[in-house]
Protein backbone atom coordinates (compact mmCIF):
# COMPACT_ATOMS: atom_id res chain seq x y z
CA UNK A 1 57.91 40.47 -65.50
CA UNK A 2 58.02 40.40 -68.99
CA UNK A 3 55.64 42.36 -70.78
CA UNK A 4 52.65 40.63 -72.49
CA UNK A 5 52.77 39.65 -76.47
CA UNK A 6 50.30 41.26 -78.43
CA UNK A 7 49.91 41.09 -82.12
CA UNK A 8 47.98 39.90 -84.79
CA UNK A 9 47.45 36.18 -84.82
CA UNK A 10 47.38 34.29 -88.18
CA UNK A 11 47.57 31.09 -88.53
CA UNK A 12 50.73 30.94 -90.19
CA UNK A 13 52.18 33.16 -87.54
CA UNK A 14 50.90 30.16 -84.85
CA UNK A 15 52.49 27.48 -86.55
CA UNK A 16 55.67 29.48 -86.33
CA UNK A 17 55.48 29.61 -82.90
CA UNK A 18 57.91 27.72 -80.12
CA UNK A 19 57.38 27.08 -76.38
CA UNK A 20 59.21 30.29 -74.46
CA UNK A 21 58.80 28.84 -71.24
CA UNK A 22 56.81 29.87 -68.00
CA UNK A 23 52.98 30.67 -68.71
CA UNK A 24 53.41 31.22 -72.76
CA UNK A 25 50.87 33.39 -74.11
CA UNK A 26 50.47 35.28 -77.44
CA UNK A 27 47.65 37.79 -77.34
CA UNK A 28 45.75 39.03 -79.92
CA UNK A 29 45.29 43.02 -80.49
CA UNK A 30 41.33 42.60 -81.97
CA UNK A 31 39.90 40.87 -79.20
CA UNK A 32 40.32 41.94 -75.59
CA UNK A 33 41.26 39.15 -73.82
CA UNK A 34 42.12 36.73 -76.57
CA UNK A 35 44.96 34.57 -77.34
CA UNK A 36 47.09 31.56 -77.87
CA UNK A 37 48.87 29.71 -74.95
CA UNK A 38 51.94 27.69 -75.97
CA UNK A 39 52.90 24.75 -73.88
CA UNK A 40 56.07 22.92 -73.07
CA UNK A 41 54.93 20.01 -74.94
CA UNK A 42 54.55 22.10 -78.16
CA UNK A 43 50.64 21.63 -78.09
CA UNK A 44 48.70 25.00 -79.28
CA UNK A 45 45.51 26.13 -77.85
CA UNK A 46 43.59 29.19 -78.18
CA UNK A 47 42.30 31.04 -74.85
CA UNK A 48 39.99 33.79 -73.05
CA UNK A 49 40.93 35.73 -70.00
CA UNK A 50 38.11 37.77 -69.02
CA UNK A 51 36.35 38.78 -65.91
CA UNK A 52 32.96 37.60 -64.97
CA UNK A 53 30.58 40.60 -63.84
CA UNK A 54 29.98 40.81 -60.04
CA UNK A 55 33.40 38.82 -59.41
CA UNK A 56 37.05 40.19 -58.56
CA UNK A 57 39.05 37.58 -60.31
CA UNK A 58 39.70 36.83 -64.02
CA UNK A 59 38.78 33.44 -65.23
CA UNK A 60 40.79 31.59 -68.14
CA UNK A 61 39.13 29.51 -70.58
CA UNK A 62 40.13 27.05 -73.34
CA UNK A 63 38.39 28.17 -76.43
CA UNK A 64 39.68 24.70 -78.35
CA UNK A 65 42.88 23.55 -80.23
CA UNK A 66 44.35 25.22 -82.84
CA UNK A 67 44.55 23.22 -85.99
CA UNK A 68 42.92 20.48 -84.71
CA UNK A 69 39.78 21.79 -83.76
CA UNK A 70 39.89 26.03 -85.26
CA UNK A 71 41.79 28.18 -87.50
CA UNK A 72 42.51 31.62 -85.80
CA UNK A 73 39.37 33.16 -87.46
CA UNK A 74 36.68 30.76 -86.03
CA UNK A 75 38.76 31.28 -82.29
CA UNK A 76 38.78 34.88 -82.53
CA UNK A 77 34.65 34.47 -83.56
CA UNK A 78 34.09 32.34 -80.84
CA UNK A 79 36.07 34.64 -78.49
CA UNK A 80 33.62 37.68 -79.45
CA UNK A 81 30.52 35.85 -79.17
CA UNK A 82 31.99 35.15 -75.59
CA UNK A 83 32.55 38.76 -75.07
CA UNK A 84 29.08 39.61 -75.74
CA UNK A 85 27.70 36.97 -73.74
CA UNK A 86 29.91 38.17 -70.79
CA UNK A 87 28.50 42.02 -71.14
CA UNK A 88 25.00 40.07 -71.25
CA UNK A 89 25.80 38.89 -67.74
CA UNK A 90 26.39 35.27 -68.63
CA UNK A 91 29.98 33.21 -67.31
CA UNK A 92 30.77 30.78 -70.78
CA UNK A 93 33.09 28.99 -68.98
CA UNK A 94 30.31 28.09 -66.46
CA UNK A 95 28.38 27.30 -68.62
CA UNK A 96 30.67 25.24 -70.32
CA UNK A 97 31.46 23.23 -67.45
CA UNK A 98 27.65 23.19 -67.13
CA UNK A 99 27.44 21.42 -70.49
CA UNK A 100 30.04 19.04 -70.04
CA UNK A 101 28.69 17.88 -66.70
CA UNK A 102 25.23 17.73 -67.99
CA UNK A 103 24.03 13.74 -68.08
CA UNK A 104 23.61 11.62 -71.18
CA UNK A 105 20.38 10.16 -72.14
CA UNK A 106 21.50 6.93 -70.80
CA UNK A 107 21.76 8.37 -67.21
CA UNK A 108 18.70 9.91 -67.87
CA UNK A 109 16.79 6.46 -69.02
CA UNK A 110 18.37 4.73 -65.64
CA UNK A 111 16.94 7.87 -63.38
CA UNK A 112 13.99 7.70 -64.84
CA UNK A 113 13.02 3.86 -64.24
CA UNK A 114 14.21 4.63 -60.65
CA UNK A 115 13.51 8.09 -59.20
CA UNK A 116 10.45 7.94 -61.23
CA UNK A 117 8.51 4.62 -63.24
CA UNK A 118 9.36 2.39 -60.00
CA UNK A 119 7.84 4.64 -57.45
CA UNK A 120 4.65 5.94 -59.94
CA UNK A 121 4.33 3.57 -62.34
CA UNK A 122 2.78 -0.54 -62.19
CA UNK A 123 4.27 -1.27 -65.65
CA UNK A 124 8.06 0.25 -64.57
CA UNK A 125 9.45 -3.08 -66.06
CA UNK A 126 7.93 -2.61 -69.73
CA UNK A 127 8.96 0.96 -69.81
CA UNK A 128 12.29 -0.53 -69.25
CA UNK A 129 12.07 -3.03 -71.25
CA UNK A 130 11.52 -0.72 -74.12
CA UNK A 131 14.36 1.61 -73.18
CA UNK A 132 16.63 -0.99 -73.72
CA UNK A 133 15.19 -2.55 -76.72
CA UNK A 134 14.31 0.45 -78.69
CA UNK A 135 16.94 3.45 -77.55
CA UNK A 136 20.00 3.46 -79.48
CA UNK A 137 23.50 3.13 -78.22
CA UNK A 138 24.21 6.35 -79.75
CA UNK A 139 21.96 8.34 -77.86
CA UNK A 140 22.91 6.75 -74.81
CA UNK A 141 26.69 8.37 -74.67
CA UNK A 142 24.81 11.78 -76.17
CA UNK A 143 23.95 15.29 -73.81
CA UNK A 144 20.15 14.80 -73.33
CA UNK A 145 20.14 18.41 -74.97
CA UNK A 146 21.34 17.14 -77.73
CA UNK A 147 18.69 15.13 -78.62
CA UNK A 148 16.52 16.55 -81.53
CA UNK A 149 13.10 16.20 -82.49
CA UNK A 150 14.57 15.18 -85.95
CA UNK A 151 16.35 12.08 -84.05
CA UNK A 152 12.82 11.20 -82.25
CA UNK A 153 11.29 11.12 -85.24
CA UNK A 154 14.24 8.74 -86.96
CA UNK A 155 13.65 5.99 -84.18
CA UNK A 156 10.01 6.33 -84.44
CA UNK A 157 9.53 5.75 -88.37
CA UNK A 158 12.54 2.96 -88.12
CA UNK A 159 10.66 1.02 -85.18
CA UNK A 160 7.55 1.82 -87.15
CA UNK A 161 8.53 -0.24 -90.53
CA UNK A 162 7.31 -3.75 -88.70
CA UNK A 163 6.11 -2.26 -85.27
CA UNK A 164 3.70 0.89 -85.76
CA UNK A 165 1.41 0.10 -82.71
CA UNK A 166 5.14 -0.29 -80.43
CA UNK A 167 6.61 3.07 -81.86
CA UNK A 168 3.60 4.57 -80.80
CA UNK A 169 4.23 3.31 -77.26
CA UNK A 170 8.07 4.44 -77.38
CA UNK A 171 6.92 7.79 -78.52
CA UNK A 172 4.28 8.06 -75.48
CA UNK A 173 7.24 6.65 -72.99
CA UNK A 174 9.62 9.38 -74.64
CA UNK A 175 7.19 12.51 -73.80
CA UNK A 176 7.21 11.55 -70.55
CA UNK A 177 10.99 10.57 -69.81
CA UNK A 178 11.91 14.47 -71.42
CA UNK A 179 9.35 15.87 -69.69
CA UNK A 180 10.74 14.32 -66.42
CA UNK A 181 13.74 15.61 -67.32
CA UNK A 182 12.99 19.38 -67.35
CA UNK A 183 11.76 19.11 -64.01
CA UNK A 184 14.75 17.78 -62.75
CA UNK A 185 17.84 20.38 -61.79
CA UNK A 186 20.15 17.26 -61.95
CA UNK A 187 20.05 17.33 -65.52
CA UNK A 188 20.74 20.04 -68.11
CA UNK A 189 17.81 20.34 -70.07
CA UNK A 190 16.05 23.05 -71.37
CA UNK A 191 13.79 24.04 -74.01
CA UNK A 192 10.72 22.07 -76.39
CA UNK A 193 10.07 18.61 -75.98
CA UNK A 194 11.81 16.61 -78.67
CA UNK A 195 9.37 14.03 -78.60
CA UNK A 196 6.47 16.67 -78.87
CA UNK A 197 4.72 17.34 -82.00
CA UNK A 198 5.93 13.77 -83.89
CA UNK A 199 2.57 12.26 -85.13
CA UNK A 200 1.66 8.89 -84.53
CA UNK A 201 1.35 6.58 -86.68
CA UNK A 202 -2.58 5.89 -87.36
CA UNK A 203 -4.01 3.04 -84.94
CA UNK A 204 -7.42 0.97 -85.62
CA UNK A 205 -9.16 -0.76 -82.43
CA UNK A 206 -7.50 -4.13 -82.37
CA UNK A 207 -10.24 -7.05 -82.78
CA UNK A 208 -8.17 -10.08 -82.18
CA UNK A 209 -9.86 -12.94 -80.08
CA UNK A 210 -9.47 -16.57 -80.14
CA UNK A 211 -12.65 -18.08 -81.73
CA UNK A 212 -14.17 -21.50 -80.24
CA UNK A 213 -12.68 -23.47 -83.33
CA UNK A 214 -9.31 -22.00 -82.76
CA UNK A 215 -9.29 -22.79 -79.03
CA UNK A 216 -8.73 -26.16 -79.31
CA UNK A 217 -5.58 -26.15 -81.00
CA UNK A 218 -4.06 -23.40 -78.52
CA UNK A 219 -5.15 -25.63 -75.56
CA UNK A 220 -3.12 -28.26 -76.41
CA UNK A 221 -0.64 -26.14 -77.33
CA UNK A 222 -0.62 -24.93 -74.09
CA UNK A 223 -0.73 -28.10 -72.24
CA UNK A 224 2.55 -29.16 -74.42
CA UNK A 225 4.55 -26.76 -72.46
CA UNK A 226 7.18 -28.23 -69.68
CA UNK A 227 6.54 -25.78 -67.04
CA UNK A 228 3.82 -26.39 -64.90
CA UNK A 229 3.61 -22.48 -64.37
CA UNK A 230 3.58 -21.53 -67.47
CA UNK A 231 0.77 -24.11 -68.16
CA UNK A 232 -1.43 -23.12 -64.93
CA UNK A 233 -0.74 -19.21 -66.35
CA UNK A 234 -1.78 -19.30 -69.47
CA UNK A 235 -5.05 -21.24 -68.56
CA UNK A 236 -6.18 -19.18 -65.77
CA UNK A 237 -5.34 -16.02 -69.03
CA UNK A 238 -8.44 -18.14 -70.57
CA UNK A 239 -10.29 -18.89 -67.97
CA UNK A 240 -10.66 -15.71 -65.70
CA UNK A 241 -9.76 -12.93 -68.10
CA UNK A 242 -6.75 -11.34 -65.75
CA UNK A 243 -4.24 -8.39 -67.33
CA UNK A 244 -1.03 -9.48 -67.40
CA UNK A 245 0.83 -8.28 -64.54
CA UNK A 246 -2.35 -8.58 -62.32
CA UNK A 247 -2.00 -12.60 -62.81
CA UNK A 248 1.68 -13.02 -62.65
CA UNK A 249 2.02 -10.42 -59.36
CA UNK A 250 -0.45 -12.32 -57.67
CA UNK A 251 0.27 -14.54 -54.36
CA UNK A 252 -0.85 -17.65 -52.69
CA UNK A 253 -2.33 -16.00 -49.80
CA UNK A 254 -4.21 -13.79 -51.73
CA UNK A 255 -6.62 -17.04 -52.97
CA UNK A 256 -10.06 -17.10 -50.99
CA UNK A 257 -10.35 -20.98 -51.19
CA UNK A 258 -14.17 -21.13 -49.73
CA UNK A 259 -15.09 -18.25 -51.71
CA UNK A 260 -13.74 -19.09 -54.70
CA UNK A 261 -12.21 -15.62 -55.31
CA UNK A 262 -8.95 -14.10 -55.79
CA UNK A 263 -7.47 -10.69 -54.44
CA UNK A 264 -5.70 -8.31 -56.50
CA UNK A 265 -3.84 -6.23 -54.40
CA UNK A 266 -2.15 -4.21 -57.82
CA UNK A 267 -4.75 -3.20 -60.54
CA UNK A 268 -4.60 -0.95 -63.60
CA UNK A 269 -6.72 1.51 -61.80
CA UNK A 270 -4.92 1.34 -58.45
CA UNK A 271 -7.51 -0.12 -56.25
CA UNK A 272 -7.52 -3.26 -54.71
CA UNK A 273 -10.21 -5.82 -56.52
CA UNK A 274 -11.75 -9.49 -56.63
CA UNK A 275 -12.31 -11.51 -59.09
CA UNK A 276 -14.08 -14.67 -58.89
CA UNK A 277 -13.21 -18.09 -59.90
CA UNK A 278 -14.83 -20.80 -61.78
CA UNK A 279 -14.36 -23.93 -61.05
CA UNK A 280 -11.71 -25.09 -63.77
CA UNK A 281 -9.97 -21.92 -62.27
CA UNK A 282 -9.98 -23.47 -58.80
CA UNK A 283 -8.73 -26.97 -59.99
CA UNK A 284 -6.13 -25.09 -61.75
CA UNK A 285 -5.03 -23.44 -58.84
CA UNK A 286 -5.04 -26.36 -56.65
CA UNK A 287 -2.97 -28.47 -59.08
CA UNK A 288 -0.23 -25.93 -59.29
CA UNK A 289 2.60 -26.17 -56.66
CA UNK A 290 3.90 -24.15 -53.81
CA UNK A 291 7.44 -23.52 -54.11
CA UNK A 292 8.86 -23.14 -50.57
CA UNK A 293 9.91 -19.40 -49.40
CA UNK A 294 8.02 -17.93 -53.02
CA UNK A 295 5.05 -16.77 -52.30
CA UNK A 296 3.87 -16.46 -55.46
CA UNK A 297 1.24 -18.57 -57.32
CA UNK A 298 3.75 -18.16 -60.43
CA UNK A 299 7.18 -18.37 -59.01
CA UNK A 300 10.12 -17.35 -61.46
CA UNK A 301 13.45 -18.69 -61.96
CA UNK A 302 15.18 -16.40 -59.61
CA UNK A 303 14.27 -17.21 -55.74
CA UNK A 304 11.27 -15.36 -54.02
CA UNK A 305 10.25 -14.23 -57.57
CA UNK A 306 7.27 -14.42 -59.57
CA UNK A 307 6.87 -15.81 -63.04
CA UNK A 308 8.36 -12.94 -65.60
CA UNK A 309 9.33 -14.43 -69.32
CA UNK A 310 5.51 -15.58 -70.20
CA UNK A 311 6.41 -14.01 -73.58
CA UNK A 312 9.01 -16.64 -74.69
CA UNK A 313 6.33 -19.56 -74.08
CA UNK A 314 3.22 -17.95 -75.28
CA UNK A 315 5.10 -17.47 -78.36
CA UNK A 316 6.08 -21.01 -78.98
CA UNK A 317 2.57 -21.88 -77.86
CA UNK A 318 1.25 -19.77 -80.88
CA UNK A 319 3.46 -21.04 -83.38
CA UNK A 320 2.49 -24.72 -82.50
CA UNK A 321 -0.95 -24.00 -82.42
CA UNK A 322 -0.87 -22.23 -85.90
CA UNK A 323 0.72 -25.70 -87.46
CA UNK A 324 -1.36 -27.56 -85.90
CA UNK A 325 -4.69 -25.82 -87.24
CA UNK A 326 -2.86 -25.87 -90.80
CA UNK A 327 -2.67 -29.30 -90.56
CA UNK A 328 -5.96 -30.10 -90.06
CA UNK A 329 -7.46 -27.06 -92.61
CA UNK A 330 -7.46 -29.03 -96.04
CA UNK A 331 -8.29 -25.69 -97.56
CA UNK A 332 -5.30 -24.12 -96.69
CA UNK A 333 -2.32 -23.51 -98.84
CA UNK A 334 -0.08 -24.56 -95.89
CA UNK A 335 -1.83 -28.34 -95.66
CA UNK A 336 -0.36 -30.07 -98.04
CA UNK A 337 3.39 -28.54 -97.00
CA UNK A 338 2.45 -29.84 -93.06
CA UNK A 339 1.66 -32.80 -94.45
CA UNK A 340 4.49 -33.78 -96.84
CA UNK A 341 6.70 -32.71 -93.93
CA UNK A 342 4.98 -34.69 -91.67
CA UNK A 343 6.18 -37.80 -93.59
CA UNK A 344 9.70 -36.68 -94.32
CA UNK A 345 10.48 -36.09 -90.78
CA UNK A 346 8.35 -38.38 -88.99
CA UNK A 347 7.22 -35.79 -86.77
CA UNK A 348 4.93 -32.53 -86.33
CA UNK A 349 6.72 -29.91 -88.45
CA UNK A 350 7.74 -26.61 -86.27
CA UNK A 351 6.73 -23.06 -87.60
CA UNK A 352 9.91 -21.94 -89.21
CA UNK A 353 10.36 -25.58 -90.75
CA UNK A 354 6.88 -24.58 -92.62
CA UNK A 355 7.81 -21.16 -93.18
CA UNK A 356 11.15 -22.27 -95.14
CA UNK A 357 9.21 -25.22 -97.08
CA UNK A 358 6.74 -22.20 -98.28
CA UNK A 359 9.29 -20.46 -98.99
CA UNK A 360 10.83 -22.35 -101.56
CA UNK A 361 7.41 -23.14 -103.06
CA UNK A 362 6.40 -19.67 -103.11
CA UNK A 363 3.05 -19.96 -100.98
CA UNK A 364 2.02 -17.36 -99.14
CA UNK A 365 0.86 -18.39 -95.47
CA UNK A 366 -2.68 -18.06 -93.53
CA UNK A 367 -1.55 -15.98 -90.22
CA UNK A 368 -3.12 -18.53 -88.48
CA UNK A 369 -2.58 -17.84 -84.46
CA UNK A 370 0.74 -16.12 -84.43
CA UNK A 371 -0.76 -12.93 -84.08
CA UNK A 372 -3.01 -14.04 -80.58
CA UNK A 373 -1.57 -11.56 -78.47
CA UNK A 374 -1.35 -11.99 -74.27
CA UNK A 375 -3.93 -9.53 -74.01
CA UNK A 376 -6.19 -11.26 -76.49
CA UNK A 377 -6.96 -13.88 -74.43
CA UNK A 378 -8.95 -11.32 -71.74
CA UNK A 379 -10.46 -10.07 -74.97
CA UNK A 380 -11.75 -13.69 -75.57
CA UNK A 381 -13.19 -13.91 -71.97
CA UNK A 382 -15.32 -10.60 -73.26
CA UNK A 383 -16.61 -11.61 -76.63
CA UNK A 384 -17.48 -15.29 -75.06
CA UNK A 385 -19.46 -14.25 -72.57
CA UNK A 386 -21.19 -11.32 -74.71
CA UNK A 387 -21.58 -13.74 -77.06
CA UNK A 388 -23.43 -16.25 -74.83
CA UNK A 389 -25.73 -13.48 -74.02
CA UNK A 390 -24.38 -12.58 -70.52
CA UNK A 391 -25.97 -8.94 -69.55
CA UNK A 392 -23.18 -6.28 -70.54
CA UNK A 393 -22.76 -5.34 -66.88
CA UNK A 394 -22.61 -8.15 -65.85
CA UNK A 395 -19.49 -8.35 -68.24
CA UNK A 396 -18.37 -5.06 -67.52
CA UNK A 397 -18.30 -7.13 -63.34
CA UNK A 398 -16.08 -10.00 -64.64
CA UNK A 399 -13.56 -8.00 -66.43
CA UNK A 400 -13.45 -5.10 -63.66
CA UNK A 401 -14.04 -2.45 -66.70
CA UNK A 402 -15.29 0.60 -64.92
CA UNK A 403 -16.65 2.43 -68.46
CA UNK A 404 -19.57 0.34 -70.20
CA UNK A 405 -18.22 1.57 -73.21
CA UNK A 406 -15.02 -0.63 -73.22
CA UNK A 407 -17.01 -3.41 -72.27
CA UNK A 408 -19.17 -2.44 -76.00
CA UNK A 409 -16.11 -3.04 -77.46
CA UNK A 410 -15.22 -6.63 -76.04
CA UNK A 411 -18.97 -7.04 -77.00
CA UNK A 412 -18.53 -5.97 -80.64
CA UNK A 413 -15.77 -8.63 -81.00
CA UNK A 414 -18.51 -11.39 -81.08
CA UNK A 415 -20.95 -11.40 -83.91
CA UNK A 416 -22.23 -14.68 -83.19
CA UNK A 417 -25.39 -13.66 -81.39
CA UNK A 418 -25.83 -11.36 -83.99
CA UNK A 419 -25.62 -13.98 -87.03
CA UNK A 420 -28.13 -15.82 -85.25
CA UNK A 421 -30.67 -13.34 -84.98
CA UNK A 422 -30.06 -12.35 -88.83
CA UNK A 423 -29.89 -15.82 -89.54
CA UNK A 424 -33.34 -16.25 -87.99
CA UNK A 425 -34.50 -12.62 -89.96
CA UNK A 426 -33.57 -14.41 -93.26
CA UNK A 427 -35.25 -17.95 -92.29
CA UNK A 428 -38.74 -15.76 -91.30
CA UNK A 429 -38.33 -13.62 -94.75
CA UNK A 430 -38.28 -17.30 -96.64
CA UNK A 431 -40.70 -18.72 -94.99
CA UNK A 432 -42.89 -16.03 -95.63
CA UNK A 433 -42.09 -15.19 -99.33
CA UNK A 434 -43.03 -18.92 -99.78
CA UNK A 435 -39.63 -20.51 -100.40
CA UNK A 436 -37.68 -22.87 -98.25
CA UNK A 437 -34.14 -22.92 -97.68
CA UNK A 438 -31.79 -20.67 -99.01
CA UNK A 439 -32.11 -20.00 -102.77
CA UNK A 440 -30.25 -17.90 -105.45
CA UNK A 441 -32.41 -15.30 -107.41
CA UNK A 442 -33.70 -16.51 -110.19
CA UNK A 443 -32.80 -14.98 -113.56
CA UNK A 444 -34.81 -13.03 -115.69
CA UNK A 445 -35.93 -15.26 -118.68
């Protein structure tokens, strides 16, 4: 056997080099165990032969390319860093094939929705949803270890430009999916929380509802829409003040005709519930069909499904709604453009057609009902009825709250009981002073 080649390595002595055949290694004299293998096809790469402690046989491992990837100074630095680690007790070229077999935060997002959101979680489907809507290709084919708090904090200010309430919810859904991820051996995770420590971005109670002289235009709005299930849906939102998923998950046989209730087998708090049903509620269920082997009171598209894309409708039903009450506001900026467009095109004007006409005039647009979320329309249930004077708790009942406090704040929505008391304080302080009707102050002369 030939004996081994030791000397210094430079890197113009490695470029001089030429494949000597059989297992071609140049070792260095500074670092035990370092050196330069040589193959047959002329490729350069610079190696490690050590032994791991409490095992018999040496291990070889591939440091990285020379030229391509290191000069001979950052290999031989790399090699001594490996040398300490080894006296330290730890194997780099386990851990090395550790790292490369550690999972991407794409695998990670998948195990997550099904090892863990499906099995724990009601609202698995909108955590996915905002996986794939929100994480970035990028970080999909990247080492979850690799993921910093810097890049957490990236994706939250860039969803936060137009969305500040949604990055708030992809930062909450974040914490938990890296926080899964420690506790799971399958993936190679270690240290802080990335998505720990990033401050929100400040929220305010939202106060949306639908107010009785918006309603009109949104129900027929609503009864525009093609789909007979997405009709009955977003009347029964109105009418019985259901969360989302509670509505669409629920099934035919869980509708207590004679009692006029409905079962909710899947609730935000876990329990089964009631609810009961007005009569409009009934009628709406009884005029919406049965679709054979669905058992659904929603069915879907896809066969033995329930109703899913409500989104895509209620957002059409929004934008109609908003034209519509522009239309018939002659204070608003966006009348006369409804108008005028009315007449060109012989037809109601759609949103964007508006939008683009406003545009080019420079007007600035009312909101109008574009921003009625899903959700609102349970917060309109709440402020009617406190509004009408219904006893809190018996509010709290009807929307299944179990703190009075969140009912206060469905109650705090409506200030039209209020008004009328103050309206009555201010007809009483008139009427007393003297004066009738309402007045400006006078002067001083």
């Amino acid at each position: 056997m030939a004996p081994p080649k030791v000397m210094k390595l430079t890197d113009k002595l490695i470029k001089s080099f030429k494949y000597d055949g059989g297992w071609d290694v140049r070792w260095d004299d500074s670092v035990p165990g370092f050196g330069l293998r040589v193959y047959p096809t002329g490729k350069k790469a610079f190696v490690l032969h050590y032994r791991p402690q409490g095992l018999q046989n040496k291990r070889l491992m591939v440091i990285g390319r020379f030229g391509a990837d290191l000069t001979v100074k950052q290999a031989r630095e790399k090699a001594a860093k490996h040398r300490s680690q080894i006296r330290d007790g730890v194997d780099p070229l386990h851990e090395k094939q550790r790292a490369s077999a550690a999972k991407t935060f794409g695998e990670l997002a998948n195990q997550f929705i099904d090892e863990y959101a499906k099995i724990h979680k009601k609202t698995w489907e909108t955590d996915e949803g905002r996986l794939k809507r929100h994480i970035p290709d990028s970080w999909r084919r990247r080492k979850v270890a690799s993921i910093t708090r810097e890049d957490v904090e990236s994706l939250h200010r860039t969803i936060g430009k137009t969305r500040p309430y949604e990055a708030n919810r992809t930062l909450d859904l974040l914490r938990v999916v890296f926080r899964q991820a420690k506790l799971w051996p399958s993936i190679e995770f270690e240290g802080e929380n990335p998505a720990g420590g990033v401050r929100k971005f400040p929220e305010e109670q939202r106060k949306r509802w639908v107010t009785p002289e918006e309603f009109p235009y949104l129900a027929s709005a609503i009864d525009d829409q093609p789909s007979i299930y997405v009709r009955s849906a977003l009347w029964l939102y109105m009418l019985v003040g259901l969360r989302k998923t509670e509505l669409l998950k629920a099934k035919r046989e869980d509708i207590d005709w004679s009692g006029k209730r409905l079962r909710l087998p899947e609730t935000k708090s876990g329990e089964e519930q009631t609810v009961p049903l007005s009569s409009p509620a009934v009628a709406i269920l009884e005029a919406t069909p049965a679709m054979v082997k669905n058992p659904y009171i929603l069915p879907g598209a896809k066969p033995g499904q329930h109703l899913v894309n409500i989104e895509k409708p209620w957002w059409k039903v929004r934008k109609a709604a908003t034209v519509a009450t522009w239309g018939a506001d002659k204070t608003s900026p966006a009348h006369g453009i409804v108008v005028s467009l009315r007449m060109k095109l012989e037809r109601d004007p759609e949103h964007g057609e508006v939008a683009d006409e406003a545009e080019k005039r420079e007007i600035e647009l009312p909101t109008g009902l574009v921003d009625v979320r899903l959700h609102d329309l349970r917060r309109t249930v709440g402020s009617w009825l406190s509004g009408s004077d219904v006893d809190l708790n018996k509010v709290r009942q009807a929307l299944r709250h179990r703190n009075i406090a969140t009912t206060l704040i469905y109650a705090r929505l409506s200030q039209d009981s209020v008004r009328d008391v103050m309206e009555e304080h201010g007809r009483r302080v008139m009427e007393v002073a003297g004066k009738h009707g309402p007045r400006a102050v006078e002067p001083v002369k």
